[in-house]
Protein backbone atom coordinates (compact mmCIF):
# COMPACT_ATOMS: atom_id res chain seq x y z
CA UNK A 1 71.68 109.80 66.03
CA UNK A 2 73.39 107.91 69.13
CA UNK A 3 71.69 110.34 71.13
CA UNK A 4 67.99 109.47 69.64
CA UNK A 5 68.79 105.67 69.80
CA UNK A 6 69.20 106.03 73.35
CA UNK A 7 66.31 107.69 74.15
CA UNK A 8 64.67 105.77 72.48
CA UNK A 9 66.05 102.56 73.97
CA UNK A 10 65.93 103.70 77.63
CA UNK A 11 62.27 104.46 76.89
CA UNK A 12 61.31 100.67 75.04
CA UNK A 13 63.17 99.35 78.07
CA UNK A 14 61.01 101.51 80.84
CA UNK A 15 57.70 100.69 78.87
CA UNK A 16 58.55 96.84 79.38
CA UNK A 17 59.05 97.20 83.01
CA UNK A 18 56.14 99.66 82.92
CA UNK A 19 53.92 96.93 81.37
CA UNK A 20 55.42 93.91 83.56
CA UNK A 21 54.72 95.37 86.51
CA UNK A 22 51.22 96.20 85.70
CA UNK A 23 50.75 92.70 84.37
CA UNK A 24 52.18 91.29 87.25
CA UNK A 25 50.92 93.52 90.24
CA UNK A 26 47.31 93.67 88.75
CA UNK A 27 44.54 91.86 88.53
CA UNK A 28 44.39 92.50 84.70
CA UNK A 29 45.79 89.18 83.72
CA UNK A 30 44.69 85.55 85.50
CA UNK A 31 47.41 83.87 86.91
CA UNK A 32 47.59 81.13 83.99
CA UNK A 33 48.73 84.19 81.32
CA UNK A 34 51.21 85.47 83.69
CA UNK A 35 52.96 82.57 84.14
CA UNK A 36 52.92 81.75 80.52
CA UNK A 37 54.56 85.38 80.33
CA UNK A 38 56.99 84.37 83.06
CA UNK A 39 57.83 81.13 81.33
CA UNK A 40 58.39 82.99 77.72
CA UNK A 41 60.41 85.53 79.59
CA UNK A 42 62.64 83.23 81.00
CA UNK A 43 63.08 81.61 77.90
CA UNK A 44 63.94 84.58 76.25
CA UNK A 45 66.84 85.74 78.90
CA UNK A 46 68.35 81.99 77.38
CA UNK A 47 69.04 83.07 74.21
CA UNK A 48 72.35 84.37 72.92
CA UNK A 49 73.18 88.18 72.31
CA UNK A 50 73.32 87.73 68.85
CA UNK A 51 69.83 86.17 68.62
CA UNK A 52 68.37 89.19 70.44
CA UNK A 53 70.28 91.20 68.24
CA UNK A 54 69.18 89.63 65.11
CA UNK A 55 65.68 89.21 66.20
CA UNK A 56 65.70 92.97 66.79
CA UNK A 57 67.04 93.94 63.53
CA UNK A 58 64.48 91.99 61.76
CA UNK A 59 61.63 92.88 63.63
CA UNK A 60 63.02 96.55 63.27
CA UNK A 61 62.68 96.18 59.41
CA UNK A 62 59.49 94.17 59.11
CA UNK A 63 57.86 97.63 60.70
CA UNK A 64 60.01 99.98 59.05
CA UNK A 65 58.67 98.24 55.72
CA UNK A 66 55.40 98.42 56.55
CA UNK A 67 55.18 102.16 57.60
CA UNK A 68 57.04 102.80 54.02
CA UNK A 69 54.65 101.29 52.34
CA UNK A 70 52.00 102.68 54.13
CA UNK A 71 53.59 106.19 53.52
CA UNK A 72 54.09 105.29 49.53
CA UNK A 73 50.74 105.13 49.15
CA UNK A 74 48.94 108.03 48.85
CA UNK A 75 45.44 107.26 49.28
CA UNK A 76 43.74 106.78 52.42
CA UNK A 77 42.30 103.25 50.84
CA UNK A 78 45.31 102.07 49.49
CA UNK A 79 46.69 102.72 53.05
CA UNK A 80 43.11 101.08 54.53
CA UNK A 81 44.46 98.14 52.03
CA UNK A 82 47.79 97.50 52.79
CA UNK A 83 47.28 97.54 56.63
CA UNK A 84 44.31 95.30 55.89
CA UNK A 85 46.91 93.03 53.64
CA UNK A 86 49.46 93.22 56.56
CA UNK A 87 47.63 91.99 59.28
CA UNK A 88 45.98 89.31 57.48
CA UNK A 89 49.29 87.50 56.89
């Protein structure tokens, strides 16, 4: 399982500095998103370890939770529902 978490890990981490550098080295975004990005960024590298740690956890089980309950239900509208439900709160 150490194994998958890595891989996975390695590959969040190189879609981040994927997406920065396409956000940064591209016309894509104007200049006023960017450096709101830059400024959230640097306000991020402030926090403490265990912050980051605890932010990931939670964020981790918010989505877990919702794919669960998305797989409980068996229908394709209860599914249609609770994604609905989700995303409106």
């Amino acid at each position: 399982m150490l194994r998958l978490w890595t891989i996975v890990f390695l590959a969040n981490i190189f879609g981040a500095w994927i997406f920065a550098l396409l956000a940064a080295k591209t016309p894509a975004l104007n200049t006023d998103i960017l450096s709101q990005l830059v400024e959230i960024g640097g306000s991020a590298l402030s926090a403490t370890r265990a912050h980051v740690f605890g932010s990931g956890v939670v964020g981790g089980w918010l989505i877990a939770l919702v794919a669960w309950i998305v797989t409980a239900s068996h229908w394709t509208i209860g599914q249609l529902a609770v994604i609905y439900w989700r995303l409106s709160t």
